[in-house]
Protein backbone atom coordinates (compact mmCIF):
# COMPACT_ATOMS: atom_id res chain seq x y z
CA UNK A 1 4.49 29.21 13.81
CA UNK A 2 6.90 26.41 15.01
CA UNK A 3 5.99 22.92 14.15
CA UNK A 4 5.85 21.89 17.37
CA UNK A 5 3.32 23.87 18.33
CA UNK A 6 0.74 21.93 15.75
CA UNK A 7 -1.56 20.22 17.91
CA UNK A 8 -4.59 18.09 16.58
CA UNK A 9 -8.28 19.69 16.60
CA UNK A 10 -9.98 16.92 16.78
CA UNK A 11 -9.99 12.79 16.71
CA UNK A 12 -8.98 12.72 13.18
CA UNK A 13 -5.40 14.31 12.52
CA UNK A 14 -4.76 15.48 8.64
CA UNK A 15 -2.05 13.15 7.67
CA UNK A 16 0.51 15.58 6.55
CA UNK A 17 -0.05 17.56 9.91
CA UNK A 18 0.84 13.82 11.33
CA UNK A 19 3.97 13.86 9.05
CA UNK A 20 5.23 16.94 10.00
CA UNK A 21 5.00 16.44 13.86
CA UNK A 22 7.20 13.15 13.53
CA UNK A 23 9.50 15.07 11.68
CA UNK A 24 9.60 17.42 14.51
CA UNK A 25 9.88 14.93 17.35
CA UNK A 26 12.95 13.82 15.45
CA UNK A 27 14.25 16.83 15.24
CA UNK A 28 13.98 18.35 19.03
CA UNK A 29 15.26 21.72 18.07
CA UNK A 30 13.05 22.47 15.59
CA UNK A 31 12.71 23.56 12.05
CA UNK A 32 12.37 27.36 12.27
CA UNK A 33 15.27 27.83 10.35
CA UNK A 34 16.08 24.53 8.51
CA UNK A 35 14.35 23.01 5.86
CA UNK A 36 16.90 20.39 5.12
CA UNK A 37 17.64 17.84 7.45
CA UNK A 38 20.41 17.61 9.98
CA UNK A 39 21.45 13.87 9.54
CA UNK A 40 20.44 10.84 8.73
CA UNK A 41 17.94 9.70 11.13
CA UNK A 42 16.05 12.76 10.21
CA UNK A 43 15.68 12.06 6.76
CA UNK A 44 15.39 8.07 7.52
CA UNK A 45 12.17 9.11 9.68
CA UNK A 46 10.76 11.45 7.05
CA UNK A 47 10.87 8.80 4.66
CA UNK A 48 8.85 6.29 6.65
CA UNK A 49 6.39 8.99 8.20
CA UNK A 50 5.84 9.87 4.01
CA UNK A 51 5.61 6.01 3.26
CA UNK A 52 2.84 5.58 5.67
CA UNK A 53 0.99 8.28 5.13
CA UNK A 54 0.64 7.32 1.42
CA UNK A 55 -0.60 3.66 2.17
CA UNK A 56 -3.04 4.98 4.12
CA UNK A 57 -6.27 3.63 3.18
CA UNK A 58 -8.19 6.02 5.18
CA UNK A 59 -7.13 8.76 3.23
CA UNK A 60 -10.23 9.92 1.74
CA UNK A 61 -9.23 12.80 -0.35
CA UNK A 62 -7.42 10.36 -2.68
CA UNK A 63 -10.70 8.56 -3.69
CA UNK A 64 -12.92 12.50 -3.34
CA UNK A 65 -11.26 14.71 -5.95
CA UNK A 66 -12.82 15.07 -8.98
CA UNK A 67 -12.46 18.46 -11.31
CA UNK A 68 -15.51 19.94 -12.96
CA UNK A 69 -15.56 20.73 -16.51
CA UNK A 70 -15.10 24.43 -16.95
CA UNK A 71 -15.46 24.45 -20.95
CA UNK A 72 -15.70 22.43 -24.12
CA UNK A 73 -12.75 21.05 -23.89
CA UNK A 74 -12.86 20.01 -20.83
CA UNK A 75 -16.60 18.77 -21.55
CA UNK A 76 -15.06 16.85 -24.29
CA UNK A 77 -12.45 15.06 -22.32
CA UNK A 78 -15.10 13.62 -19.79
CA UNK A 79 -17.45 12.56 -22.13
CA UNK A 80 -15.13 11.03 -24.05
CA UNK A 81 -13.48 8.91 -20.61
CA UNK A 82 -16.87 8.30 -19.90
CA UNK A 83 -17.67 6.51 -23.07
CA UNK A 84 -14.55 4.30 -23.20
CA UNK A 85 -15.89 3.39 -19.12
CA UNK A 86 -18.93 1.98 -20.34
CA UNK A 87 -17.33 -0.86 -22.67
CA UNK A 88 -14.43 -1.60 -19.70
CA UNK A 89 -16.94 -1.82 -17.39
CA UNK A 90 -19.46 -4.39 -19.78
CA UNK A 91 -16.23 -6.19 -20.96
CA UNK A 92 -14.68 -6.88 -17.74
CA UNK A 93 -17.78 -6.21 -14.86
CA UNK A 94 -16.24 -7.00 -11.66
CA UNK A 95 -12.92 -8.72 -12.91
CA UNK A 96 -10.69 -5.95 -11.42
CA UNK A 97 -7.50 -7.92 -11.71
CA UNK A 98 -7.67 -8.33 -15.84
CA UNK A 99 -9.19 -4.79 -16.24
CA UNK A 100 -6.17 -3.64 -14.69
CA UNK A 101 -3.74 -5.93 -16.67
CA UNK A 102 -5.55 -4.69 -20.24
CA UNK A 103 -6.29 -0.85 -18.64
CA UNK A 104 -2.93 -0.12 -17.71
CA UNK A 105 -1.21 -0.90 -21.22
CA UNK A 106 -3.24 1.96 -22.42
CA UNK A 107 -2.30 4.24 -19.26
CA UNK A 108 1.51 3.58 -20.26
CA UNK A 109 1.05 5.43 -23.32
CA UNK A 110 0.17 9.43 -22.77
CA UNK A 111 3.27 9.79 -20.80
CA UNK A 112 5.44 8.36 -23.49
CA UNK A 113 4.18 10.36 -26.38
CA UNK A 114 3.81 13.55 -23.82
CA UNK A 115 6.89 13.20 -23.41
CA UNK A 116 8.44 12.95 -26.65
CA UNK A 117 6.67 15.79 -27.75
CA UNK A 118 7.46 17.85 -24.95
CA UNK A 119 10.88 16.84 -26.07
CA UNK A 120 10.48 17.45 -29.35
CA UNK A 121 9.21 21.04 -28.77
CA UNK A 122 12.07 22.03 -26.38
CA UNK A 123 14.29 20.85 -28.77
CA UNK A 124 12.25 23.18 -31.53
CA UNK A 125 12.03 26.36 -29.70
CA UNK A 126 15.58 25.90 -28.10
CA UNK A 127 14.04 26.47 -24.36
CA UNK A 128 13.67 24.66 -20.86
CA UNK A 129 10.73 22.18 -20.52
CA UNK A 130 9.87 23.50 -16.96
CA UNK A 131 10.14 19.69 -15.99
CA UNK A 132 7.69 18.34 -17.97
CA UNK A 133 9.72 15.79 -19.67
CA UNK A 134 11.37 13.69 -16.62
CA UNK A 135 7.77 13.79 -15.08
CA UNK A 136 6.04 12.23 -18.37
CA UNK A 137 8.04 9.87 -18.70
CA UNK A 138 8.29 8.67 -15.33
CA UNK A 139 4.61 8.56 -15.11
CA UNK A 140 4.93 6.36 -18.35
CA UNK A 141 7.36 4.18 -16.51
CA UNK A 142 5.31 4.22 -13.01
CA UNK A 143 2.14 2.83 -15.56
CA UNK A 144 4.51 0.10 -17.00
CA UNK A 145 5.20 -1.31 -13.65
CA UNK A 146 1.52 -1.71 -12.85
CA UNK A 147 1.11 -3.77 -15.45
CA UNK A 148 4.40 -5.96 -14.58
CA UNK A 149 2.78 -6.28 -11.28
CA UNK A 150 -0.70 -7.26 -12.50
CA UNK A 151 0.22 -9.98 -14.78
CA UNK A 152 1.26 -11.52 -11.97
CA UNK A 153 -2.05 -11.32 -10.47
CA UNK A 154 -4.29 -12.06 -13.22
CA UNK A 155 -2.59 -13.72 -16.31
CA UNK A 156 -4.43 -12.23 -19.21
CA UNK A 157 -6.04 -14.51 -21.59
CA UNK A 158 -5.27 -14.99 -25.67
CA UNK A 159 -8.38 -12.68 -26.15
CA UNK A 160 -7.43 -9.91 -23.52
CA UNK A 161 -3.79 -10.34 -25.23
CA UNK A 162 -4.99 -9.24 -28.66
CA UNK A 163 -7.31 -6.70 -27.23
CA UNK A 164 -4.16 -5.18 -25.56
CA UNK A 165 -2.65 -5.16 -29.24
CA UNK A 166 -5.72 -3.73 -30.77
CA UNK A 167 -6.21 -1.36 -27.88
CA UNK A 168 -2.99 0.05 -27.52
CA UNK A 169 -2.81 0.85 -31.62
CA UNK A 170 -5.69 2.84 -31.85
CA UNK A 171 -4.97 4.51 -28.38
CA UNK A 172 -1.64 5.48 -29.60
CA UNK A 173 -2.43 7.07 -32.50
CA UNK A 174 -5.42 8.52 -31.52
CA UNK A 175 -3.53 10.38 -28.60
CA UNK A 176 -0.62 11.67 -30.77
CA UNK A 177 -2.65 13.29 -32.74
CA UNK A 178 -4.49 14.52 -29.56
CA UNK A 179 -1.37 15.63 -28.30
CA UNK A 180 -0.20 17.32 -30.85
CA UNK A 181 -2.74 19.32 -32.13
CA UNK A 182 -4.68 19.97 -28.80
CA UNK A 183 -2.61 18.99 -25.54
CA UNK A 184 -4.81 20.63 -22.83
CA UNK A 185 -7.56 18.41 -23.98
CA UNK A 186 -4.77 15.33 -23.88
CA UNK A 187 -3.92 16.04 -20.11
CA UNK A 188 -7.12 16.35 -19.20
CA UNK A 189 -8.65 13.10 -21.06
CA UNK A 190 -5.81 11.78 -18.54
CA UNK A 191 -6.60 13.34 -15.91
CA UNK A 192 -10.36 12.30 -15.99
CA UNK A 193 -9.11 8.89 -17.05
CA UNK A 194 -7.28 8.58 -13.76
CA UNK A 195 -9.81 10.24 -11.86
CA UNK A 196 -11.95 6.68 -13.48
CA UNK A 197 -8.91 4.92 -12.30
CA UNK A 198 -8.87 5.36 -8.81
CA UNK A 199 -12.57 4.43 -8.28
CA UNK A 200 -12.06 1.19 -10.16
CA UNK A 201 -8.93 0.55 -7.61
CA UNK A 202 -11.51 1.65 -4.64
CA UNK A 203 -14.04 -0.71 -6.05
CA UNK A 204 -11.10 -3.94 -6.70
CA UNK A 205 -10.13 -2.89 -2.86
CA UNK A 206 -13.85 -3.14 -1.57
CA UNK A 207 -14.13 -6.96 -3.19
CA UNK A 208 -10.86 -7.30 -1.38
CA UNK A 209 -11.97 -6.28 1.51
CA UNK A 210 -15.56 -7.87 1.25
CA UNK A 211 -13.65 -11.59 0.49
CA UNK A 212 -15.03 -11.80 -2.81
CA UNK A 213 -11.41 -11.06 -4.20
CA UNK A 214 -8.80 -13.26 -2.68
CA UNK A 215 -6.21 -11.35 -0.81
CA UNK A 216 -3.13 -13.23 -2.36
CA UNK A 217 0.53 -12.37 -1.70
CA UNK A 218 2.20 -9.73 -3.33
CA UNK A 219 4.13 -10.14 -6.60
CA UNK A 220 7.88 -9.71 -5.31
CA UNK A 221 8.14 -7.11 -8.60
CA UNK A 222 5.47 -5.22 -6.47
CA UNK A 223 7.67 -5.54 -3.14
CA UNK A 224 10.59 -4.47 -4.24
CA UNK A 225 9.12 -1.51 -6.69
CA UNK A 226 7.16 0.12 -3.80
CA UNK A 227 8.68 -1.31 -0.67
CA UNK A 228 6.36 -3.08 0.53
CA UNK A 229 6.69 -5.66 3.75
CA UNK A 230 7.89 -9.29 2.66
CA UNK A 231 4.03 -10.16 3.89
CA UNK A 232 2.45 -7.73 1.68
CA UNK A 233 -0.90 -8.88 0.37
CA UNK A 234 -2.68 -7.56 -2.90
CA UNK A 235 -4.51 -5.47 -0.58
CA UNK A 236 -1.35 -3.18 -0.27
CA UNK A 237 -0.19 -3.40 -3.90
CA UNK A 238 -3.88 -1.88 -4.55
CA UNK A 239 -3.39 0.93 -1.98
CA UNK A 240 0.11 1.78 -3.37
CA UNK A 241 -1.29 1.63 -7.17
CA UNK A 242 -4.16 3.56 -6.18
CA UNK A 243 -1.87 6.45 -4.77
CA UNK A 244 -0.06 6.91 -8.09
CA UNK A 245 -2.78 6.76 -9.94
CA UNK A 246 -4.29 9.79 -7.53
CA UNK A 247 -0.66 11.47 -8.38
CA UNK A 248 -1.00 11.33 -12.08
CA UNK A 249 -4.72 12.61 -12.05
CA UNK A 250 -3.77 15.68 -9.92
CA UNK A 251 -0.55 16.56 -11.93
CA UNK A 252 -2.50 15.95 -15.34
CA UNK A 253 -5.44 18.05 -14.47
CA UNK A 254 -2.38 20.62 -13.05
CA UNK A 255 -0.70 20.33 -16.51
CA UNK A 256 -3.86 21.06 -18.27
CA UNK A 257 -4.52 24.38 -16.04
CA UNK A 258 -1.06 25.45 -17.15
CA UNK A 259 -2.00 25.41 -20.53
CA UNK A 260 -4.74 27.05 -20.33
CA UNK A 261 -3.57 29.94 -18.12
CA UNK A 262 -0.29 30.72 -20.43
CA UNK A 263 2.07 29.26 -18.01
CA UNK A 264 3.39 26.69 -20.29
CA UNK A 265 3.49 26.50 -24.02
């Protein structure tokens, strides 16, 4: 089946469908036969079609997905991202921008030591890493620049400093261990984490939305990491934060199937 001969069903067209028929329009003869594109408009118009699609706020199956527990471990990972939501949520209630600032020091860290063990144990058996590597760490790096956009947002005060500190100590430590001794159960504690993480961005965009949360300029760190328009607001930088955070909860929870099946080891 041609692209071109995609047509919507109803009012409501699924994005990528959308994607792939502006692709098409920009490339009249088709894409039967060629997956790569012809020049640079092409790929120019893919790029924006792709950039759009993931700021849109209507996308619903960002904010929907949510993976049921399938054994102990699993059990053990929700229960356990449950608990630590109870004390964010009494600690910070509805102040979304300093949740995020102290929340995302601790997100920074499972890709990091993921990473370095996934290193470590390529290294050890003498083998490929299937990828893993590059994408922990750039998930690490992706959490880093929330926070460099947050603190921005919502300076974080001398006590949410030291419970950073404190925070990311025990988190570290805690996870290594987690890692290394059980690291389905560490991908999917992130997973479900993120999972927690994207409903806490819905929520900080419905008090945007609402006017309870004012809808200030975008840091120019934000901007420039996610090119955003020089009039982006916060409501943006939320949409665009929200999106990776959907990306990292859908490759975790993919990571932690691996494991499980046999695929990786």
């Amino acid at each position: 089946m041609r692209v071109n001969d995609l047509t919507p069903s109803s009012s409501i067209i699924n994005p990528l469908q959308r994607l792939l028929q502006t692709v098409a329009d920009a490339c009249p003869e088709g894409l039967q036969t060629q997956l790569t594109f012809c020049n640079d408009r092409r790929a120019q118009v893919f790029d924006q079609s792709r950039e759009s699609v993931t700021k849109n706020d209507e996308a619903t199956e960002v904010t929907s997905v949510h993976v049921t527990p399938r054994d102990g471990h699993d059990r053990f990972a929700l229960k356990l991202v449950k608990f630590m939501r109870v004390f964010a949520d009494r600690f910070f209630a509805k102040r979304y921008g300093h949740r995020a600032v102290v929340l995302e020091t601790v997100a920074a860290v499972p890709g990091m030591v993921g990473g370095l063990l996934q290193h470590l144990k390529a290294i050890r058996h003498i083998r490929e890493d299937q990828g893993w590597i590059r994408e922990l760490l750039e998930e690490a790096d992706n959490e880093r620049m929330h926070l460099m956009t947050f603190i921005h947002i919502a300076e974080p005060s001398r006590l949410e400093r030291l419970l950073i500190m404190i925070g990311q100590a025990i988190f570290y430590n805690f996870y290594f261990f987690l890692y290394l001794f059980a690291p389905r159960t560490a991908h999917r504690v992130v997973a479900y984490l993120e999972e927690e993480a994207v409903v806490s961005y819905t929520q900080y965009l419905e008090e945007v939305d609402a006017g309870r949360v004012e809808n200030v300029p975008a840091p120019e760190v934000a901007i420039e990491y996610w090119n955003l328009p020089k009039d982006a607001r916060l409501r943006e930088v939320i949409i665009a934060v929200r999106a990776d955070e959907a990306g990292h909860r859908d490759k975790n929870h993919e990571f932690a199937d691996q494991i499980a099946s046999g695929a990786h080891h």
